[in-house]
C-alpha atoms as a PDB file:
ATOM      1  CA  UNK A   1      30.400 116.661 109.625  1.00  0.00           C
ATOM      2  CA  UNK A   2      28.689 120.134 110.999  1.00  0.00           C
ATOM      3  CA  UNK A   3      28.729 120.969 114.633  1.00  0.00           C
ATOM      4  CA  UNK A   4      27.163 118.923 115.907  1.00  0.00           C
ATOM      5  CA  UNK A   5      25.209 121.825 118.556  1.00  0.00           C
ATOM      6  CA  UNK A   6      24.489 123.058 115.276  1.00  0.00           C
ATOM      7  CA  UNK A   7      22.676 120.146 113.942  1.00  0.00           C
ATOM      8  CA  UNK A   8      21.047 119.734 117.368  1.00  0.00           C
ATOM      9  CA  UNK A   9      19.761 122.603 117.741  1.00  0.00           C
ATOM     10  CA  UNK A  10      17.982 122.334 113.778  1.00  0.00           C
ATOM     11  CA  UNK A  11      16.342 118.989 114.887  1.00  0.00           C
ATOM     12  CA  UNK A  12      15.067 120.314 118.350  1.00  0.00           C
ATOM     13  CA  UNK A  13      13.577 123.071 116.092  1.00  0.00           C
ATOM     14  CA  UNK A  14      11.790 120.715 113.895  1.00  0.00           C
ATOM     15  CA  UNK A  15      10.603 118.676 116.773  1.00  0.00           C
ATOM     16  CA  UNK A  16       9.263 121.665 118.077  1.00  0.00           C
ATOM     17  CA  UNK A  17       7.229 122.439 115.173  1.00  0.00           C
ATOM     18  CA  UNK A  18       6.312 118.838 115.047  1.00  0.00           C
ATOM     19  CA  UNK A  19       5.160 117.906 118.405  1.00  0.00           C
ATOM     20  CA  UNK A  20       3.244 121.684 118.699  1.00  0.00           C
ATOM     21  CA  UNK A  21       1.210 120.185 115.593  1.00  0.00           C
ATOM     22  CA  UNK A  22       0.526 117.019 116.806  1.00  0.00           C
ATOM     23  CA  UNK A  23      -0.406 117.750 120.270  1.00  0.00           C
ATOM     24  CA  UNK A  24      -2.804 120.426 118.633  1.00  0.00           C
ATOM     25  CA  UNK A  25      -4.192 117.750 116.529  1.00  0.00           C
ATOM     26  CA  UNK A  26      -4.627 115.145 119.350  1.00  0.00           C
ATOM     27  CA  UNK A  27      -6.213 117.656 121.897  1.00  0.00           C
ATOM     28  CA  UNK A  28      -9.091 118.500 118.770  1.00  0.00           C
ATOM     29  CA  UNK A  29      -7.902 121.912 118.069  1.00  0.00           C
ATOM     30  CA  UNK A  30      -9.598 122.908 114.237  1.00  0.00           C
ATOM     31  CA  UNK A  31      -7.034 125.214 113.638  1.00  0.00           C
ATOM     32  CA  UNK A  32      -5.942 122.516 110.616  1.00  0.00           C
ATOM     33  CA  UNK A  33      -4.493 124.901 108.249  1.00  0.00           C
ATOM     34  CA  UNK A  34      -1.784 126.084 111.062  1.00  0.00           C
ATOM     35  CA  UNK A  35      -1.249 122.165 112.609  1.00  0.00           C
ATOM     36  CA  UNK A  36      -0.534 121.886 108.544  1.00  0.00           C
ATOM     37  CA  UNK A  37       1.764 124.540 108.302  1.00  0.00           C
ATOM     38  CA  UNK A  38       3.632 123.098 111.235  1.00  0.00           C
ATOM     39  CA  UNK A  39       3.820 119.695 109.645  1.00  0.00           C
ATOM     40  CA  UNK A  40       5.587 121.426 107.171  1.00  0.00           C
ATOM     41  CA  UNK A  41       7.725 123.402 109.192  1.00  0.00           C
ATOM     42  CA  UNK A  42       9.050 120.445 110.435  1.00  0.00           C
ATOM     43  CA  UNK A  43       9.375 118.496 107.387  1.00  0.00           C
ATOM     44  CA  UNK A  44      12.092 121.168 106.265  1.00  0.00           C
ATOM     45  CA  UNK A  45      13.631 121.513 109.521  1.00  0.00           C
ATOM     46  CA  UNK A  46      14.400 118.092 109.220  1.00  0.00           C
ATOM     47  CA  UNK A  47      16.060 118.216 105.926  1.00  0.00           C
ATOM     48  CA  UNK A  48      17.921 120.979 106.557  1.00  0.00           C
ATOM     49  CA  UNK A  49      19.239 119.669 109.428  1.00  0.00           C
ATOM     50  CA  UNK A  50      20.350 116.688 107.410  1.00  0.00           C
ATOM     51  CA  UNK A  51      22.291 119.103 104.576  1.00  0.00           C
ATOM     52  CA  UNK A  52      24.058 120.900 107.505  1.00  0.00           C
ATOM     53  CA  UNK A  53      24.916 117.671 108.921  1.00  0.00           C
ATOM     54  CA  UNK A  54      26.578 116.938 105.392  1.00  0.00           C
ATOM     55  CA  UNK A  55      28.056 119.954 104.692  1.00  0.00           C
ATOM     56  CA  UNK A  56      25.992 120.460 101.005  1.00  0.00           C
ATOM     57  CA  UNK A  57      25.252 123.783  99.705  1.00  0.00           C
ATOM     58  CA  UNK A  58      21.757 125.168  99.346  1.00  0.00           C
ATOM     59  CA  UNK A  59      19.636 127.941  98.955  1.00  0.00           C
ATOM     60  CA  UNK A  60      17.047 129.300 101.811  1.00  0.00           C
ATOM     61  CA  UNK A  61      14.215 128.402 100.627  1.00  0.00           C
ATOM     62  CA  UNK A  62      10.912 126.529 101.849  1.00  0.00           C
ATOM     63  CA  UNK A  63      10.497 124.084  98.942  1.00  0.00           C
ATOM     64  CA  UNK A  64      10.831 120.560 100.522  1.00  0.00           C
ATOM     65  CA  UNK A  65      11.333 118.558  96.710  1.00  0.00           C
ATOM     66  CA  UNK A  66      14.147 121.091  96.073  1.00  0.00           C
ATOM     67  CA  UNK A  67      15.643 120.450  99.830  1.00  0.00           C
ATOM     68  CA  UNK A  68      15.299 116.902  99.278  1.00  0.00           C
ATOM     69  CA  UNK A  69      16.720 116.536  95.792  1.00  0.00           C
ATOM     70  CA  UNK A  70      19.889 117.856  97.872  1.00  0.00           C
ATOM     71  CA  UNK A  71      19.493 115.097 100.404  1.00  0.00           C
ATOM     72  CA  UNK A  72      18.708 112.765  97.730  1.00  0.00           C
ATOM     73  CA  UNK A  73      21.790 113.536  95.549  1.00  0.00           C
ATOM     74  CA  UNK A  74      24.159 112.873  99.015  1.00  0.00           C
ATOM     75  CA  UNK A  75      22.277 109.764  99.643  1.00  0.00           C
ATOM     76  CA  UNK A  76      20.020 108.398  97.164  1.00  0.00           C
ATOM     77  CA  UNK A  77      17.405 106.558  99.172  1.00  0.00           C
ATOM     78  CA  UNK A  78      16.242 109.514 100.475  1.00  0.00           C
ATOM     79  CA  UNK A  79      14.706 110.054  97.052  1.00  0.00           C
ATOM     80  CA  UNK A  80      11.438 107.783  98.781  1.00  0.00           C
ATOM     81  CA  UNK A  81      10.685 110.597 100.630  1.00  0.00           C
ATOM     82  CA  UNK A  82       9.562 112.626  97.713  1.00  0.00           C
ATOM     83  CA  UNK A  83       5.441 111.945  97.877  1.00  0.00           C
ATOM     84  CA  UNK A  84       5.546 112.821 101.405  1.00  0.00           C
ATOM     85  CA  UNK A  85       7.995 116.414 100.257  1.00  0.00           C
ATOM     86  CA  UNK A  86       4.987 116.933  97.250  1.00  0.00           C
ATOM     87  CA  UNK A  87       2.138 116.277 100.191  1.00  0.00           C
ATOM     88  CA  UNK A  88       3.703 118.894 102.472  1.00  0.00           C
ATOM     89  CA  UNK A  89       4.892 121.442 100.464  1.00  0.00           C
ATOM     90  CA  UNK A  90       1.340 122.931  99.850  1.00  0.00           C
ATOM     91  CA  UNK A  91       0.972 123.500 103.492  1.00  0.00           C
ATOM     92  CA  UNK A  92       3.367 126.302 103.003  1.00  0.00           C
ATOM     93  CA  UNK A  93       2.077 129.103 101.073  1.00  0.00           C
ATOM     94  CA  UNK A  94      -1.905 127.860 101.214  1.00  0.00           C
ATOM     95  CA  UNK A  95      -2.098 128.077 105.104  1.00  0.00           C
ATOM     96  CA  UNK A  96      -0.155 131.235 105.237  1.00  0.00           C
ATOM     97  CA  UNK A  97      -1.399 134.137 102.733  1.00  0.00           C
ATOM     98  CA  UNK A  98      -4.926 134.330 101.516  1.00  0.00           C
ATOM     99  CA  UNK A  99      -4.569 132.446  98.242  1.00  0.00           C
ATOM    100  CA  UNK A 100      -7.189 132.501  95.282  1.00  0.00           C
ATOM    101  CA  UNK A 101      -7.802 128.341  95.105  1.00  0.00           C
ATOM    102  CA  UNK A 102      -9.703 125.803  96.509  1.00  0.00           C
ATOM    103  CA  UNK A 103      -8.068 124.668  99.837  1.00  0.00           C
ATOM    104  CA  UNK A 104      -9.232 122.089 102.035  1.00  0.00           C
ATOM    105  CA  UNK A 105      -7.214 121.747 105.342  1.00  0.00           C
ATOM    106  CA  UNK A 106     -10.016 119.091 107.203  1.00  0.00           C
ATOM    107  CA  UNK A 107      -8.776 117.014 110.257  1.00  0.00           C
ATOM    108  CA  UNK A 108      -7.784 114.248 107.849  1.00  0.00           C
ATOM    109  CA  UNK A 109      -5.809 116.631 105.445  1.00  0.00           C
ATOM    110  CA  UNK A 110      -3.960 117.080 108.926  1.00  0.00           C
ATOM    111  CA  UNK A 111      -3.650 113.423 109.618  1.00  0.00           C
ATOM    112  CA  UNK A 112      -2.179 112.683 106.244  1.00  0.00           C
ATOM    113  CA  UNK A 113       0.865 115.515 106.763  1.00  0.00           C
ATOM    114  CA  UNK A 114       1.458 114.221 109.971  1.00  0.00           C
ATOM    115  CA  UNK A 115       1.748 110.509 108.898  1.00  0.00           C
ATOM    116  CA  UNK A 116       4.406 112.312 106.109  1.00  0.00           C
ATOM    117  CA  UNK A 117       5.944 114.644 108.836  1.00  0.00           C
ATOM    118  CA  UNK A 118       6.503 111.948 110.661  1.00  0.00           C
ATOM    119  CA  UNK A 119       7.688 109.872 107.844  1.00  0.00           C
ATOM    120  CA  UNK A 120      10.652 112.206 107.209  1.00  0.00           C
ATOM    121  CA  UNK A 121      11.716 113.286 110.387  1.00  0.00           C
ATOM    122  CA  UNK A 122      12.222 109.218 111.572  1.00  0.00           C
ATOM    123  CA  UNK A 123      14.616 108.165 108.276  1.00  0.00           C
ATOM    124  CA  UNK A 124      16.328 111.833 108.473  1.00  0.00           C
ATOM    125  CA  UNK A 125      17.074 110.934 112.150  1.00  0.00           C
ATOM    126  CA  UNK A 126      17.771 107.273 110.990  1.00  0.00           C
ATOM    127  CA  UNK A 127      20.359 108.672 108.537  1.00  0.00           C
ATOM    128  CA  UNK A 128      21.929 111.238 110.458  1.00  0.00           C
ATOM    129  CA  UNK A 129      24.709 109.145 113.094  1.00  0.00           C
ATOM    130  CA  UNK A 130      22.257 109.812 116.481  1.00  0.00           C
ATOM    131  CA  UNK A 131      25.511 108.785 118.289  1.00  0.00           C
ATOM    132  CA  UNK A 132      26.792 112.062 117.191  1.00  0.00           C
ATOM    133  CA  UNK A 133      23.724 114.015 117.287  1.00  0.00           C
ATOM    134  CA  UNK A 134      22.102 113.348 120.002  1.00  0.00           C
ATOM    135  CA  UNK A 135      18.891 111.315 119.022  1.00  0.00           C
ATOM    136  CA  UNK A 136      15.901 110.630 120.890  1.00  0.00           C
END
């Protein structure tokens, strides 16, 4: 296994992104697209934290089905996760540059990526030993 400082210091990271999001959500902030793009921020934090754990090899990049084929291929029931990766993965590009298709980022559209945000980041944390890594 990584260092574990290492891997701590990847899932404090996502958490950050994670909680940010969510507390902007709950306080009623409309800034959707962004509490999105958090979600997502997360999401991958959270993966990545998981392929460091494992020692597996991958590229840096920001697509959360490639990240979590990678996961998926060390430990196969992580392959559930993949609606939740598909759901999140638009938040990347769409909330960030001025794209040229529809996009809908409504309080709801936030609710739904933080249900799957929330969704990864509890069975990476359930997979990765928290004895080791510090877990909540």
């Amino acid at each position: 296994m990584a260092d574990i400082r290492i891997i701590n210091e990847w899932l404090e990271k996502a958490d950050d992104d994670f909680h940010f999001a969510a507390a902007n959500l709950r306080e009623g902030s409309e800034f959707f697209a962004q509490i999105c793009f958090h979600f997502q921020q997360s999401a991958e934090k959270y993966l990545k934290a998981y392929i460091i754990a494992h020692d597996l090899a991958f590229s840096k990049v920001h697509d959360l089905v490639y990240l979590l084929k990678i996961c998926s291929d060390n430990m196969p029931e992580l392959g559930l996760l993949k609606e939740d990766c598909i759901l999140l993965n638009a938040a990347y590009i769409d909330t960030r540059y001025p794209v040229h298709w529809p996009t809908d980022y409504t309080r709801e559209t936030a609710l739904k990526l933080y249900t799957s945000a929330d969704n990864i980041a509890q069975t990476i944390r359930k997979k990765l030993d928290l004895k080791l890594v510090g877990g909540q």
